[in-house]
PDB file of N, CA and C in Angstrom:
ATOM      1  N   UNK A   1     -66.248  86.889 -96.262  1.00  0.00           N
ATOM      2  CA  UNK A   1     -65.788  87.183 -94.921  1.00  0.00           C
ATOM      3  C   UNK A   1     -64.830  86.077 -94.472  1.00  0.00           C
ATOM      4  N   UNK A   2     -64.013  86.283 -93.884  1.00  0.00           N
ATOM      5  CA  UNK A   2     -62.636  85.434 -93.371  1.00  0.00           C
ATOM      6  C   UNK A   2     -62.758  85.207 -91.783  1.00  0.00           C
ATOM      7  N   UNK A   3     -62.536  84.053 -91.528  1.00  0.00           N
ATOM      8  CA  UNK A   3     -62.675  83.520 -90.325  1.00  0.00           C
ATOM      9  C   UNK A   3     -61.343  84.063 -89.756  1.00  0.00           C
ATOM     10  N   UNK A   4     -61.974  84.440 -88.513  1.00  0.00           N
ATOM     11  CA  UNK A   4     -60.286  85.196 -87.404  1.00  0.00           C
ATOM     12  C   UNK A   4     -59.346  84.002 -87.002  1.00  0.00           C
ATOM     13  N   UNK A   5     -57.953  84.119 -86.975  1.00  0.00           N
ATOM     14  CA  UNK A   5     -57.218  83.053 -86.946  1.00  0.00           C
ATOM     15  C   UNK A   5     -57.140  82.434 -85.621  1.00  0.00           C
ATOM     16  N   UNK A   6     -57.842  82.738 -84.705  1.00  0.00           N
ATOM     17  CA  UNK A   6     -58.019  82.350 -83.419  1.00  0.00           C
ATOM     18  C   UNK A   6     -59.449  80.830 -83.617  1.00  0.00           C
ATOM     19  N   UNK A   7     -60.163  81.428 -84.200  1.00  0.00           N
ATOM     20  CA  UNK A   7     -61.451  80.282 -84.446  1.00  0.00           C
ATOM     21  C   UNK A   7     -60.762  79.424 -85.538  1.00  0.00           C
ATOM     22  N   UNK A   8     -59.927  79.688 -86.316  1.00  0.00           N
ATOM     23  CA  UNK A   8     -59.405  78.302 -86.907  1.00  0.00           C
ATOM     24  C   UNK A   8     -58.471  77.365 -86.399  1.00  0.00           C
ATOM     25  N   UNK A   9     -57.901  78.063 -85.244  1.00  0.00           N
ATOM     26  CA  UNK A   9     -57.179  77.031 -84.608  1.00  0.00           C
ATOM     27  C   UNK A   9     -57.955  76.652 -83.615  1.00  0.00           C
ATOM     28  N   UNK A  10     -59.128  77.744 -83.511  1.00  0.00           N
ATOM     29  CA  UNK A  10     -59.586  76.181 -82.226  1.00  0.00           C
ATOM     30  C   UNK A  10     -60.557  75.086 -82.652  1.00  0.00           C
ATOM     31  N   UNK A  11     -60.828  75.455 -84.090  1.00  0.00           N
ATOM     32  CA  UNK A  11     -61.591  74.372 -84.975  1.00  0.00           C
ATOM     33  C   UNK A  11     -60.194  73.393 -84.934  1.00  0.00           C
ATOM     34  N   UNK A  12     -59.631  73.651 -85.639  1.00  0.00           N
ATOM     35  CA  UNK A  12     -58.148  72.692 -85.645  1.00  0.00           C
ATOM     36  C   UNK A  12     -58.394  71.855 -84.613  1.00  0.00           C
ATOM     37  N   UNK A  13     -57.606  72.320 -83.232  1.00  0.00           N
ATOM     38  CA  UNK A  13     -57.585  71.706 -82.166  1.00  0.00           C
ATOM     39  C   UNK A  13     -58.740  70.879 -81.646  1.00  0.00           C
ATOM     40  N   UNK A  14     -59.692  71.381 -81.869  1.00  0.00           N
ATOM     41  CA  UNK A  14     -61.129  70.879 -81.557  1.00  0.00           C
ATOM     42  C   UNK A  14     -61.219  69.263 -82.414  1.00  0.00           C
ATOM     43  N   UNK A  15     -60.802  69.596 -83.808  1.00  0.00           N
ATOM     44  CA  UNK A  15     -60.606  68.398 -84.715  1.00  0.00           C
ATOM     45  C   UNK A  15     -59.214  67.269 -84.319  1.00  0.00           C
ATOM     46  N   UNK A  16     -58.492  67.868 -83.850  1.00  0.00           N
ATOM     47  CA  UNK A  16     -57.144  66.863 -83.256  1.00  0.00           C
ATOM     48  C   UNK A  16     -58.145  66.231 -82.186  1.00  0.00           C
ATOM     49  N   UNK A  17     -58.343  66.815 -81.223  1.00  0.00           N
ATOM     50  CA  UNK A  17     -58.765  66.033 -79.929  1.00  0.00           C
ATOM     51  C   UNK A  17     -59.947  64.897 -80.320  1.00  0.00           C
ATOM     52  N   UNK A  18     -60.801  65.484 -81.321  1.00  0.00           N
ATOM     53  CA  UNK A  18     -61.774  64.479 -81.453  1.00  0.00           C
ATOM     54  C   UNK A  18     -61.553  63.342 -82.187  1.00  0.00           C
ATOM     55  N   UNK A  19     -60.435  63.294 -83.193  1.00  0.00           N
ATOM     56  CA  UNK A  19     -59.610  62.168 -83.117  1.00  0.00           C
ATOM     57  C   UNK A  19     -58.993  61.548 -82.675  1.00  0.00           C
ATOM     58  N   UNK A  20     -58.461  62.133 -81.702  1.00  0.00           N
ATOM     59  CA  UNK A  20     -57.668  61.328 -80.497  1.00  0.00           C
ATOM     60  C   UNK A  20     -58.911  60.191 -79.701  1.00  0.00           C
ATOM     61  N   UNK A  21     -59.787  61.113 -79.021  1.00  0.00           N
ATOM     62  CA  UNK A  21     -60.760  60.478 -78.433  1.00  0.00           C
ATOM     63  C   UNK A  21     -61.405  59.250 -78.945  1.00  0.00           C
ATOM     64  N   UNK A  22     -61.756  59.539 -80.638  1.00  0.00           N
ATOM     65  CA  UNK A  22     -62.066  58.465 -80.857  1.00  0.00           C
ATOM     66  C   UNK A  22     -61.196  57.223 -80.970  1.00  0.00           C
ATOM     67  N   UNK A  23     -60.135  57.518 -81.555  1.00  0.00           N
ATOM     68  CA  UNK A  23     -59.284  56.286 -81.465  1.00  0.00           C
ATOM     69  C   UNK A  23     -59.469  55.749 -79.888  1.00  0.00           C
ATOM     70  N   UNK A  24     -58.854  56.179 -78.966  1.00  0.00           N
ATOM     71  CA  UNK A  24     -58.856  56.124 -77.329  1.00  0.00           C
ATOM     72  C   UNK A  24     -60.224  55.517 -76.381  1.00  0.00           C
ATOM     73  N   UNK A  25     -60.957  55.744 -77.094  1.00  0.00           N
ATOM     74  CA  UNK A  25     -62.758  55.808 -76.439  1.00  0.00           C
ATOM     75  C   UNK A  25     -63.246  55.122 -77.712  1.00  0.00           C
ATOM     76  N   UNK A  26     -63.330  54.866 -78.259  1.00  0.00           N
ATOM     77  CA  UNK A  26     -64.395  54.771 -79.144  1.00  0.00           C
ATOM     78  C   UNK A  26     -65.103  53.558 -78.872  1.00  0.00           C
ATOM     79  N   UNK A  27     -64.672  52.721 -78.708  1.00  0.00           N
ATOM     80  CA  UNK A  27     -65.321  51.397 -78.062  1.00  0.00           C
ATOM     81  C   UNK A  27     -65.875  51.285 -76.795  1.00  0.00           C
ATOM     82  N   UNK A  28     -65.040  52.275 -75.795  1.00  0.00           N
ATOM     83  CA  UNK A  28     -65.417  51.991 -74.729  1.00  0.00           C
ATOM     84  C   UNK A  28     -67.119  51.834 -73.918  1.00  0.00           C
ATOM     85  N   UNK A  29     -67.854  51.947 -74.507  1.00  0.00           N
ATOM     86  CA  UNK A  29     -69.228  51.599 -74.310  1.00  0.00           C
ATOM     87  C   UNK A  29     -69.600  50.464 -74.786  1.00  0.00           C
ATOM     88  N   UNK A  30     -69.125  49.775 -75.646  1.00  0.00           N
ATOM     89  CA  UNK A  30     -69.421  48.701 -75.982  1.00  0.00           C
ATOM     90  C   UNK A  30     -69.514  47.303 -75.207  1.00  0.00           C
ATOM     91  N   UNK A  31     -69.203  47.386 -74.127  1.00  0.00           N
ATOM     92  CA  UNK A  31     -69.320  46.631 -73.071  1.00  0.00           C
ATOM     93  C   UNK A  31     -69.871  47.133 -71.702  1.00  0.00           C
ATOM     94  N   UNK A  32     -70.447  48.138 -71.903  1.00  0.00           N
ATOM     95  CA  UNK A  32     -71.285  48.879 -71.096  1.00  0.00           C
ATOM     96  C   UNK A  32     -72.913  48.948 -71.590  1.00  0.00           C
ATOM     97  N   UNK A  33     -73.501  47.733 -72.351  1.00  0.00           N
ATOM     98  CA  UNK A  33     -75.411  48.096 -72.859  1.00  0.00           C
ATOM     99  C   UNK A  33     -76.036  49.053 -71.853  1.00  0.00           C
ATOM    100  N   UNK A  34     -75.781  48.860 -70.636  1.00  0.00           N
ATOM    101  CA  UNK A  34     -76.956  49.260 -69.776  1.00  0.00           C
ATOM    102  C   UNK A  34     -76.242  50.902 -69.682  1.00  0.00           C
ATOM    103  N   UNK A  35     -75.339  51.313 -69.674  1.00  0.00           N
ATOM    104  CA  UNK A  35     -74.908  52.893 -69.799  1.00  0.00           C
ATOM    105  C   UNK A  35     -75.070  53.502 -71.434  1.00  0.00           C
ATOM    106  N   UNK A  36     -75.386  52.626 -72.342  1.00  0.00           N
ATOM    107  CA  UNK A  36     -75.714  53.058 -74.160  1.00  0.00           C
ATOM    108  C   UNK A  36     -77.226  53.251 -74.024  1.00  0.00           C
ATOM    109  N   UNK A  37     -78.060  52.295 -72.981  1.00  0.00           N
ATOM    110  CA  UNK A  37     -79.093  52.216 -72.738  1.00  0.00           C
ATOM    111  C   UNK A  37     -80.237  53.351 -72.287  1.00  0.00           C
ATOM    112  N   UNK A  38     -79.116  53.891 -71.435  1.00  0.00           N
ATOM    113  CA  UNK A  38     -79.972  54.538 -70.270  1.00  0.00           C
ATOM    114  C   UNK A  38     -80.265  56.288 -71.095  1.00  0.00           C
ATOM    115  N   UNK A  39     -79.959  56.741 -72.134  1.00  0.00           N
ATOM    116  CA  UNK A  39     -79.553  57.638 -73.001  1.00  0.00           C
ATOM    117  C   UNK A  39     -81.284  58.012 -73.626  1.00  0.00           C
ATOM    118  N   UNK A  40     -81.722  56.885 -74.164  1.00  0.00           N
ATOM    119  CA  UNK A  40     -82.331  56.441 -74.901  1.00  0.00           C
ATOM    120  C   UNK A  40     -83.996  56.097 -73.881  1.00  0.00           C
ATOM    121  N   UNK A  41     -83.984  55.438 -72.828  1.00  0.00           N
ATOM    122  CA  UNK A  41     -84.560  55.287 -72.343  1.00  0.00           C
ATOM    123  C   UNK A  41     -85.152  56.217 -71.424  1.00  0.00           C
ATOM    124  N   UNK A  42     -84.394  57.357 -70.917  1.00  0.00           N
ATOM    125  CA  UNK A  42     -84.773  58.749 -70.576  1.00  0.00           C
ATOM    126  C   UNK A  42     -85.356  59.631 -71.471  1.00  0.00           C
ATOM    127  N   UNK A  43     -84.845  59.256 -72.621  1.00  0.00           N
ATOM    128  CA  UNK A  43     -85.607  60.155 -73.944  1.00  0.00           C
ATOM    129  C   UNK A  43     -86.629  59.691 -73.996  1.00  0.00           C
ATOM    130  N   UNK A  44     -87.473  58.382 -73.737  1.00  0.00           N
ATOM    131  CA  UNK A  44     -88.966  57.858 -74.033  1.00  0.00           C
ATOM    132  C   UNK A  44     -89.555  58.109 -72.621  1.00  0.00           C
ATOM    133  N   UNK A  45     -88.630  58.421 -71.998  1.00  0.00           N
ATOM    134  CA  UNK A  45     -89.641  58.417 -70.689  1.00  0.00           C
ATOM    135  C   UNK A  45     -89.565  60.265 -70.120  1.00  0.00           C
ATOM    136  N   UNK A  46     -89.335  61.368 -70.859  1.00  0.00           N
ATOM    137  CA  UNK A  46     -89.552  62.031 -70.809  1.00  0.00           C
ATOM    138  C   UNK A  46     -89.994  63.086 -72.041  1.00  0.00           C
ATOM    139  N   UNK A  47     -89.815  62.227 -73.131  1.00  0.00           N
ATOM    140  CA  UNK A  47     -90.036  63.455 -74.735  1.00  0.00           C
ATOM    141  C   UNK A  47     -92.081  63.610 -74.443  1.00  0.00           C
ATOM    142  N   UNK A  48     -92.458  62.405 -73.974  1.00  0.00           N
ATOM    143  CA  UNK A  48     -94.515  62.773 -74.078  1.00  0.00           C
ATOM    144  C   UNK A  48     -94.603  63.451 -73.305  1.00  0.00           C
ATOM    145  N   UNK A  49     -94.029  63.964 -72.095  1.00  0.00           N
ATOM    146  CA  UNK A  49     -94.162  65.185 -71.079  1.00  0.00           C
ATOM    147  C   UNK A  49     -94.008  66.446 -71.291  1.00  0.00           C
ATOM    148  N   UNK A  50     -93.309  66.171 -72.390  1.00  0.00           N
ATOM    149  CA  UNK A  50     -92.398  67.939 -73.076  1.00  0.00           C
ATOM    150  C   UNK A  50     -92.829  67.917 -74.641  1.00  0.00           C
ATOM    151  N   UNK A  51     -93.738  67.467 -75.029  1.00  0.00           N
ATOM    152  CA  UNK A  51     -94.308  67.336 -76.746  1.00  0.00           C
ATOM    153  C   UNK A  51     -93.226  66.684 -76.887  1.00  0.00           C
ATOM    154  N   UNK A  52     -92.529  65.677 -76.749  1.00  0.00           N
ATOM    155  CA  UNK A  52     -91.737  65.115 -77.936  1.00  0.00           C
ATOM    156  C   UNK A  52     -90.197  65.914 -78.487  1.00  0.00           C
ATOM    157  N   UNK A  53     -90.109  66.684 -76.546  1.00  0.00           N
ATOM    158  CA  UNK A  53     -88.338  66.855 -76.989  1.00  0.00           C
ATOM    159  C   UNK A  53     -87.994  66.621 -75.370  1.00  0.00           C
ATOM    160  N   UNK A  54     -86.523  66.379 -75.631  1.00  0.00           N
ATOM    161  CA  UNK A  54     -85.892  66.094 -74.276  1.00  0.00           C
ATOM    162  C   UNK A  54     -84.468  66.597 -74.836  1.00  0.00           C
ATOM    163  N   UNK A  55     -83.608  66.725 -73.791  1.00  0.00           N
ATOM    164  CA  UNK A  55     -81.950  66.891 -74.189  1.00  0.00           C
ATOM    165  C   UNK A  55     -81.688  67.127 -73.123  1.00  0.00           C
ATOM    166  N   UNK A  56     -80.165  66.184 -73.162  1.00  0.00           N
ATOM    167  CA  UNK A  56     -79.261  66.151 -71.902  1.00  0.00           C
ATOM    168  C   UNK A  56     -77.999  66.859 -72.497  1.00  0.00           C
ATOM    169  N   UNK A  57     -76.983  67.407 -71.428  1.00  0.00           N
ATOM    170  CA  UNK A  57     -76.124  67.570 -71.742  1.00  0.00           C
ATOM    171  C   UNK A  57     -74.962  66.839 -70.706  1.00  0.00           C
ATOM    172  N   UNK A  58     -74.020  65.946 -70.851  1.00  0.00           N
ATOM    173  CA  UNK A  58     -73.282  65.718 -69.961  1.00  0.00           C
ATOM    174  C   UNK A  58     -72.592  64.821 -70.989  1.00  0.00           C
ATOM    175  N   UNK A  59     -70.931  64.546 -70.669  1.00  0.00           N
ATOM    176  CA  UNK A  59     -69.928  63.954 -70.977  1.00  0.00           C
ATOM    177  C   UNK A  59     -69.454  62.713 -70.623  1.00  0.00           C
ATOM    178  N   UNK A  60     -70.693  61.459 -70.869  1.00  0.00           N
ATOM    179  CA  UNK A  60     -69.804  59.854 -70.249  1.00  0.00           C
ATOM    180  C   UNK A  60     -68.417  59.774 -70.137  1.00  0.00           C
ATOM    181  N   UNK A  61     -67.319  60.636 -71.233  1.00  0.00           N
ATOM    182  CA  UNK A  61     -66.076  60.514 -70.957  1.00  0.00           C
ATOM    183  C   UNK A  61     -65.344  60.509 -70.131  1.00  0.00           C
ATOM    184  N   UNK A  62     -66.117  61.666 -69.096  1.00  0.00           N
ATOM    185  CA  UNK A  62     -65.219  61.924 -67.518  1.00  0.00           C
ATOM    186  C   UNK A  62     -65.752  61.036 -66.611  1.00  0.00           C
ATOM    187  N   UNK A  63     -66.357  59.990 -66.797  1.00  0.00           N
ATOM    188  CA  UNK A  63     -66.589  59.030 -66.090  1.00  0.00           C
ATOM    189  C   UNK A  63     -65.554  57.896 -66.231  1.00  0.00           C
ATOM    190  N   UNK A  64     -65.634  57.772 -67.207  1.00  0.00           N
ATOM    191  CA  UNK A  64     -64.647  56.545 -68.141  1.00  0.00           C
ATOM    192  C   UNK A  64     -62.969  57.329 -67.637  1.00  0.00           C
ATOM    193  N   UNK A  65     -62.881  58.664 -68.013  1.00  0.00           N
ATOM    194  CA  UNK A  65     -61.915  58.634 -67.619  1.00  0.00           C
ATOM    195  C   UNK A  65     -61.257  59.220 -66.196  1.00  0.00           C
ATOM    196  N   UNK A  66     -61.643  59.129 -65.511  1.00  0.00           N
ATOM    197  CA  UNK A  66     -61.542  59.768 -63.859  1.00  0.00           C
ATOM    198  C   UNK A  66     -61.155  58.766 -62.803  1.00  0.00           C
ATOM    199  N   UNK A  67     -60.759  57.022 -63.714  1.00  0.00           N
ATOM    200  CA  UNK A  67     -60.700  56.429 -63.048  1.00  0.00           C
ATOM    201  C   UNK A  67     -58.845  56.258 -62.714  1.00  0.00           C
TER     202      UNK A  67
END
Protein backbone atom coordinates (compact mmCIF):
# COMPACT_ATOMS: atom_id res chain seq x y z
CA UNK A 1 0.00 0.00 0.00
CA UNK A 2 1.39 3.55 -0.94
CA UNK A 3 1.24 6.42 1.22
CA UNK A 4 -1.05 9.46 -0.38
CA UNK A 5 1.22 12.27 -1.47
CA UNK A 6 -0.35 14.67 0.84
CA UNK A 7 0.94 12.57 4.16
CA UNK A 8 4.40 12.54 2.67
CA UNK A 9 4.75 15.96 2.48
CA UNK A 10 3.49 16.62 5.67
CA UNK A 11 5.90 13.98 7.10
CA UNK A 12 8.51 16.01 5.06
CA UNK A 13 7.55 19.26 6.45
CA UNK A 14 6.94 17.92 9.83
CA UNK A 15 10.77 16.65 9.52
CA UNK A 16 12.12 20.24 8.19
CA UNK A 17 10.54 22.06 11.12
CA UNK A 18 11.81 19.67 13.66
CA UNK A 19 15.13 20.42 12.56
CA UNK A 20 14.88 23.77 12.48
CA UNK A 21 13.62 23.80 16.08
CA UNK A 22 16.19 21.87 17.21
CA UNK A 23 19.00 23.72 15.95
CA UNK A 24 16.99 27.12 17.27
CA UNK A 25 15.72 25.62 20.77
CA UNK A 26 17.58 22.98 21.54
CA UNK A 27 19.43 24.33 24.40
CA UNK A 28 17.12 26.58 25.43
CA UNK A 29 16.20 24.81 28.72
CA UNK A 30 19.36 24.37 29.73
CA UNK A 31 19.45 27.27 31.81
CA UNK A 32 16.07 26.90 32.92
CA UNK A 33 16.55 23.43 35.83
CA UNK A 34 13.54 24.48 37.59
CA UNK A 35 11.20 24.49 34.13
CA UNK A 36 13.23 20.70 33.02
CA UNK A 37 12.23 20.07 36.60
CA UNK A 38 8.81 20.67 37.01
CA UNK A 39 7.94 17.88 34.06
CA UNK A 40 9.19 15.23 36.10
CA UNK A 41 8.12 16.22 39.38
CA UNK A 42 4.35 16.31 38.43
CA UNK A 43 4.84 12.86 37.08
CA UNK A 44 5.83 11.58 40.81
CA UNK A 45 3.38 13.51 42.30
CA UNK A 46 0.60 12.32 40.33
CA UNK A 47 1.47 8.64 38.49
CA UNK A 48 0.47 6.76 42.54
CA UNK A 49 -2.99 8.44 42.16
CA UNK A 50 -3.63 7.08 38.63
CA UNK A 51 -1.66 3.42 39.03
CA UNK A 52 1.44 4.73 37.74
CA UNK A 53 0.44 6.85 34.59
CA UNK A 54 0.22 10.55 34.11
CA UNK A 55 0.58 12.64 30.70
CA UNK A 56 0.64 16.15 29.87
CA UNK A 57 0.26 17.64 26.79
CA UNK A 58 1.52 21.21 26.22
CA UNK A 59 4.36 22.96 24.16
CA UNK A 60 7.26 24.89 26.45
CA UNK A 61 8.11 26.31 22.97
CA UNK A 62 5.34 28.93 22.88
CA UNK A 63 6.51 30.13 25.96
CA UNK A 64 10.12 30.51 24.97
CA UNK A 65 8.89 31.82 21.99
CA UNK A 66 6.04 34.50 22.54
CA UNK A 67 8.48 36.66 23.91
Amino acid sequence: MTEPSYLTATRASYGTVAIDYAERYGNALASMPLTRAMPAAFAELVAPSRGGVSAGARCPLRDLTSS
